[in-house]
N, C-alpha and C. Protein backbone atom coordinates (compact mmCIF):
# COMPACT_ATOMS: atom_id res chain seq x y z
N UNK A 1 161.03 132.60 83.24
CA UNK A 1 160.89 132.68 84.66
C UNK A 1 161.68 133.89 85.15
N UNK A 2 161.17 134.40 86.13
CA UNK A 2 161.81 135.59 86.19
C UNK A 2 161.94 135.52 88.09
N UNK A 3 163.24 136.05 88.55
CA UNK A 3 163.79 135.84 89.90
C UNK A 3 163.74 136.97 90.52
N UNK A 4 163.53 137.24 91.81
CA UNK A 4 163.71 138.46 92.34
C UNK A 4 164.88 138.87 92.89
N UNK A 5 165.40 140.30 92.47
CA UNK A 5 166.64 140.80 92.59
C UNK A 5 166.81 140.79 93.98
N UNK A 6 165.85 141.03 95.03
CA UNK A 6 166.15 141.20 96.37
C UNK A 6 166.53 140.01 97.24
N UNK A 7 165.56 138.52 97.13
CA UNK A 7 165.61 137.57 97.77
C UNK A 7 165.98 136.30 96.75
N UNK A 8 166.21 136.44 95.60
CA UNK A 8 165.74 135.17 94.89
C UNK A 8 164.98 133.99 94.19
N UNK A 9 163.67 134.45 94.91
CA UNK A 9 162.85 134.06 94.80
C UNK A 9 162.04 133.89 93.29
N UNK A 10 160.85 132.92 92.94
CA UNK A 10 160.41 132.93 91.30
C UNK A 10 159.50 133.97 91.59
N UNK A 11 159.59 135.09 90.60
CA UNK A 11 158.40 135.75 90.96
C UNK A 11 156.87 135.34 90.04
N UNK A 12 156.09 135.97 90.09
CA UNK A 12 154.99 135.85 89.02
C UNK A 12 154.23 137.44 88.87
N UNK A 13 153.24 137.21 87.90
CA UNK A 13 153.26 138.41 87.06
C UNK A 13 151.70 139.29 87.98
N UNK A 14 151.56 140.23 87.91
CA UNK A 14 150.11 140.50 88.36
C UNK A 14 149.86 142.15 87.55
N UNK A 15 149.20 141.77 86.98
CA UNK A 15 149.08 143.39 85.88
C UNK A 15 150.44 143.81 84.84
N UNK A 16 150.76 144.50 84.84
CA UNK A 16 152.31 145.42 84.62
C UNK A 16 153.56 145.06 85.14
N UNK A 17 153.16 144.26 86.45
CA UNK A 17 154.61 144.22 87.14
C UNK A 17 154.80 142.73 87.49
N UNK A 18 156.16 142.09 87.68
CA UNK A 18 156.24 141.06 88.43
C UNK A 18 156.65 141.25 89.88
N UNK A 19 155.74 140.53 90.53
CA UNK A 19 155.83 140.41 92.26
C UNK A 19 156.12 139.40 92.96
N UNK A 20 156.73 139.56 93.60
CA UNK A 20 157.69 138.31 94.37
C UNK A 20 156.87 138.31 95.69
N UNK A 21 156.41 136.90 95.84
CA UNK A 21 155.08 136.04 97.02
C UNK A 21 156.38 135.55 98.07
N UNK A 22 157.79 136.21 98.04
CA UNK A 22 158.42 135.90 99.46
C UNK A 22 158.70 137.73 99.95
N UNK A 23 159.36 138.40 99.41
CA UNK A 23 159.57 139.51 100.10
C UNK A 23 158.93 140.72 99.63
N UNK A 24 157.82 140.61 98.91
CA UNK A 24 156.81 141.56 98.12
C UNK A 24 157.47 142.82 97.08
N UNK A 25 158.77 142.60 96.60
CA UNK A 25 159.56 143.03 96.10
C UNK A 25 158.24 143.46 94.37
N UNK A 26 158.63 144.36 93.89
CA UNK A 26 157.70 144.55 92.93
C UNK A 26 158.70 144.85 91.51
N UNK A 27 158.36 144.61 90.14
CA UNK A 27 159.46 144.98 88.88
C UNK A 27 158.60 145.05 88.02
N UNK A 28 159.03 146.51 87.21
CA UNK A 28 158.01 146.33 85.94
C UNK A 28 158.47 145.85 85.04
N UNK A 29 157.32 144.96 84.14
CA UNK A 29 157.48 143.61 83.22
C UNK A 29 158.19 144.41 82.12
N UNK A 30 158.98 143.68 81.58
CA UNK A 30 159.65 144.36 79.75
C UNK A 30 159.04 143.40 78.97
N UNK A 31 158.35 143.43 78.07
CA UNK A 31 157.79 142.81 77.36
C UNK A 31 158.93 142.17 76.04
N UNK A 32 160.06 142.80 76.34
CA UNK A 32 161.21 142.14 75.12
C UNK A 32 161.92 141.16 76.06
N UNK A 33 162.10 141.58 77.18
CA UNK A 33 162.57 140.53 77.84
C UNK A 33 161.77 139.28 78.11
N UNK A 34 160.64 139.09 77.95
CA UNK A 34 159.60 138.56 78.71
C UNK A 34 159.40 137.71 77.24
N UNK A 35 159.58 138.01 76.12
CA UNK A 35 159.96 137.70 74.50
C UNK A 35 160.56 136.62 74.44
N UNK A 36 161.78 137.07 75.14
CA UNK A 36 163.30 135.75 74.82
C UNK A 36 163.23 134.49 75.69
N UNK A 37 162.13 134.52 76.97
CA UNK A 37 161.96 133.93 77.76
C UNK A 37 161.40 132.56 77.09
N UNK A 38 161.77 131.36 77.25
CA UNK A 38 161.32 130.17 77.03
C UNK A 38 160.00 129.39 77.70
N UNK A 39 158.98 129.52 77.01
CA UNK A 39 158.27 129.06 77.89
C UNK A 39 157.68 127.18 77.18
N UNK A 40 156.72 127.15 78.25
CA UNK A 40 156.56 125.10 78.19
C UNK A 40 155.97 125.08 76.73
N UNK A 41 155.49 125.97 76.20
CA UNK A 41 154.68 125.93 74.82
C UNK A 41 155.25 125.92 73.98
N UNK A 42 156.04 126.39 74.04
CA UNK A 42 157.27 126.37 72.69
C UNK A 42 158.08 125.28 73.01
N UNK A 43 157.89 124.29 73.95
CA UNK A 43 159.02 122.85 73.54
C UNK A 43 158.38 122.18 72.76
N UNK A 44 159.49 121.01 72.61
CA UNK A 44 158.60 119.89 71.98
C UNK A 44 159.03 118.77 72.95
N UNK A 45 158.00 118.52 72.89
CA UNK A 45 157.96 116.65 73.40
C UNK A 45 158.13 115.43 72.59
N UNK A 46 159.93 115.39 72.59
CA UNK A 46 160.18 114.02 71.41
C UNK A 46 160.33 112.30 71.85
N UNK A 47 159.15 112.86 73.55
CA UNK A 47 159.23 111.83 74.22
C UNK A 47 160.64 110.98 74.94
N UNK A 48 160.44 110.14 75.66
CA UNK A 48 161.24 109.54 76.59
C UNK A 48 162.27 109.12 75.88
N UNK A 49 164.11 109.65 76.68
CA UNK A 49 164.88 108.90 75.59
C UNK A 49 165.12 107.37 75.57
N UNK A 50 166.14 106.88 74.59
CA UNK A 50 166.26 105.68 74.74
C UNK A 50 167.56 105.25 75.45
N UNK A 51 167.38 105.30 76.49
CA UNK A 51 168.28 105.04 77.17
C UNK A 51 168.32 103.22 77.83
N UNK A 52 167.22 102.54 77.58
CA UNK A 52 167.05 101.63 77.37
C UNK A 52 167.97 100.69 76.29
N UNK A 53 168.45 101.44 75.42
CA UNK A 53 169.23 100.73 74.51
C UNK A 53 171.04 100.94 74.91
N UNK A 54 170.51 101.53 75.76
CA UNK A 54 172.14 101.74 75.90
C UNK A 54 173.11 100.86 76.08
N UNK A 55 172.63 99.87 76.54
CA UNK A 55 173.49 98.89 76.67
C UNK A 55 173.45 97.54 75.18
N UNK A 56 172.87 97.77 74.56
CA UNK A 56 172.74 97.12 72.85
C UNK A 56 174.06 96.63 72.48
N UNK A 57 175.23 97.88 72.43
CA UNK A 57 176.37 96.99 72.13
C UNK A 57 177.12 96.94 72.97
N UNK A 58 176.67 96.56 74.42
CA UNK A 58 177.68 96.16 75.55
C UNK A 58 178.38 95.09 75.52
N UNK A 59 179.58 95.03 75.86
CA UNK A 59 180.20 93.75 76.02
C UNK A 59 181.14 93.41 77.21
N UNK A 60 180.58 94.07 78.50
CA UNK A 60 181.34 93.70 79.26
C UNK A 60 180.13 93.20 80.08
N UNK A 61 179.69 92.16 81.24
CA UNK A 61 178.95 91.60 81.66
C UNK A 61 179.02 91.44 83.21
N UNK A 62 178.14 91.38 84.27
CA UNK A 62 178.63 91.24 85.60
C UNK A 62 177.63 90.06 86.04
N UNK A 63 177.73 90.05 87.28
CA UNK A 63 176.86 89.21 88.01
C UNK A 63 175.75 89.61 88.96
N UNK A 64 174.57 89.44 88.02
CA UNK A 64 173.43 90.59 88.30
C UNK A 64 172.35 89.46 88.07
N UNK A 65 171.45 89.30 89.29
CA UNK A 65 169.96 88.21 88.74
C UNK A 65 169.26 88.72 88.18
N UNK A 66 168.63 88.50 87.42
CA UNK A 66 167.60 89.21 86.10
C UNK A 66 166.43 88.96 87.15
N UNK A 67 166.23 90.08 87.28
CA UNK A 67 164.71 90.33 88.05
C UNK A 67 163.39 89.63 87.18
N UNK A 68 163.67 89.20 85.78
CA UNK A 68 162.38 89.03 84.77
C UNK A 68 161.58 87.53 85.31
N UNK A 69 160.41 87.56 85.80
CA UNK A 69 160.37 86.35 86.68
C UNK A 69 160.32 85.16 85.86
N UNK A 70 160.33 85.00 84.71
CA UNK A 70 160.19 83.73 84.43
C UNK A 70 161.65 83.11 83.42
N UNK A 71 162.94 83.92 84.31
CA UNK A 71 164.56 83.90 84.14
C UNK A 71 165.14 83.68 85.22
N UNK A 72 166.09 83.12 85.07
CA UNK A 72 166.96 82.38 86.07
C UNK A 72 168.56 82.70 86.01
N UNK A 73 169.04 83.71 84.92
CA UNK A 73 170.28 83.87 84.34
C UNK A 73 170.89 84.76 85.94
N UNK A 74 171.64 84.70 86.24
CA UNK A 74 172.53 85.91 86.83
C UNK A 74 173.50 86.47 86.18
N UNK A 75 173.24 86.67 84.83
CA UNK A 75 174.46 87.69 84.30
C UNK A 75 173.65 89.00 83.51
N UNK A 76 174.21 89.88 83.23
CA UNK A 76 174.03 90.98 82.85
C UNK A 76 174.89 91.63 81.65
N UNK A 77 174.59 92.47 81.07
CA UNK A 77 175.31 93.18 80.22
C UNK A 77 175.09 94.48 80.73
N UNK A 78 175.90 95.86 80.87
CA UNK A 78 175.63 96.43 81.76
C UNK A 78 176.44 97.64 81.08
N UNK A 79 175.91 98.96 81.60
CA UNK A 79 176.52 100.35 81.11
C UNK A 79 176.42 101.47 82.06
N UNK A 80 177.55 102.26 82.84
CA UNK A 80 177.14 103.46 83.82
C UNK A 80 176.66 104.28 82.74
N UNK A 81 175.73 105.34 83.15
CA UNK A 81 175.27 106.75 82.54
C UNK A 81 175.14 107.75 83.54
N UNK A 82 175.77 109.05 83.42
CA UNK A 82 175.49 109.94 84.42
C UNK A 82 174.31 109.76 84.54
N UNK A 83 173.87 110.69 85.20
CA UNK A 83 172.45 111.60 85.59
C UNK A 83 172.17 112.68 85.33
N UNK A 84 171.34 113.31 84.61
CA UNK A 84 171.46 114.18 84.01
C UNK A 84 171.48 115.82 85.39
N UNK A 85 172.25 116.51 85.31
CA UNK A 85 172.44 117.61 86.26
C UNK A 85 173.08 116.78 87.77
N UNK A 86 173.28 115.63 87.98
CA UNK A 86 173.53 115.00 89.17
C UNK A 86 175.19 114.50 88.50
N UNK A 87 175.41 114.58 90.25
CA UNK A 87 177.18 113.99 90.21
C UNK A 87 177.36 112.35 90.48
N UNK A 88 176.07 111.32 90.61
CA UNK A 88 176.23 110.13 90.60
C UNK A 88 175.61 109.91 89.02
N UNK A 89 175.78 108.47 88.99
CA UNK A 89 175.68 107.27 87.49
C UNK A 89 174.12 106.38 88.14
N UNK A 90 174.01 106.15 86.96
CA UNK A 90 172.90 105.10 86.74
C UNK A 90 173.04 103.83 86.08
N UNK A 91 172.85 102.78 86.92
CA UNK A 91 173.39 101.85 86.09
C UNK A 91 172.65 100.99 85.11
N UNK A 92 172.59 101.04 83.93
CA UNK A 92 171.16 99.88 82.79
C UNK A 92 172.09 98.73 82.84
N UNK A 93 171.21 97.96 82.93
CA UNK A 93 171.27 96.41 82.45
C UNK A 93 170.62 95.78 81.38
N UNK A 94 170.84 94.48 80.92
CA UNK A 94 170.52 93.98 79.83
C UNK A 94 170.60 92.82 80.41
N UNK A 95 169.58 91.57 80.85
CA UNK A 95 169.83 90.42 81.40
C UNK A 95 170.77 89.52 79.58
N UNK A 96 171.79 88.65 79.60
CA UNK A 96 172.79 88.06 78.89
C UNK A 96 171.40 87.04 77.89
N UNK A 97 170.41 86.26 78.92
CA UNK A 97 169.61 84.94 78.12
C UNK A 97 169.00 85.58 77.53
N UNK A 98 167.49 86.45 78.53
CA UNK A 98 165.94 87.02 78.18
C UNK A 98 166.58 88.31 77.31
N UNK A 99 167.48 89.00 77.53
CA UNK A 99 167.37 90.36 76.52
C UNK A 99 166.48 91.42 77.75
N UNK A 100 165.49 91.35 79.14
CA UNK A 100 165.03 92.08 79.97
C UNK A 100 165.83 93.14 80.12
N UNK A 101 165.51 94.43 80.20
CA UNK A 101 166.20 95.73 80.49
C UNK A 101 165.54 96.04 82.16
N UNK A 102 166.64 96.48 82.83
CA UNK A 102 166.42 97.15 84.02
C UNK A 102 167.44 98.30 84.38
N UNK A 103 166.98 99.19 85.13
CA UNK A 103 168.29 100.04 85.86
C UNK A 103 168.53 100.11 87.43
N UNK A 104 169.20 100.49 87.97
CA UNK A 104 169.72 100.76 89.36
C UNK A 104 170.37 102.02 89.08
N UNK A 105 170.08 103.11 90.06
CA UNK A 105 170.45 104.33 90.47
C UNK A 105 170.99 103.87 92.02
């Protein structure tokens, strides 16, 4: 992705040059730079993590109703996790009877 030096902005490419669609700022492309650049094709997708398990070897427990409708427990097993790039936590649960996983942000 490439930013424009003048405003900031993402620019995109049109022939030779990249042009910026906020202040019409214009740059010619380097093709080595444009090399090192990461693009969506080259990831991999190792799919969704498991953050679901996170709470597996929890052992501290609160008082939380298990949303799972056909449970009645109000306890929980429970783990904060940041957020990934964010300054709040997420909280997983583990209902204590059913084993049901849920979270609260």
């Amino acid at each position: 992705m490439q930013f424009c030096d003048e405003c900031g902005s993402v620019m995109h490419t049109e022939g030779d040059s990249w042009v910026c669609r906020s202040c019409e700022n214009e740059t010619p492309r380097d093709s080595q730079a444009e090399a090192a650049m990461a693009t969506q094709d080259a990831q991999r997708d190792d799919g969704a993590p498991a953050v679901a398990d996170a709470t597996r070897d929890a052992t501290e427990t609160m008082q939380e109703p298990c949303p799972a409708d056909d449970c009645d427990s109000d306890r929980a097993y429970y783990e904060m996790l940041p957020k990934p790039g964010g300054s709040y936590e997420v909280r997983l649960f583990t209902c204590v009877d059913c084993g049901h996983k849920w979270r609260e942000s």
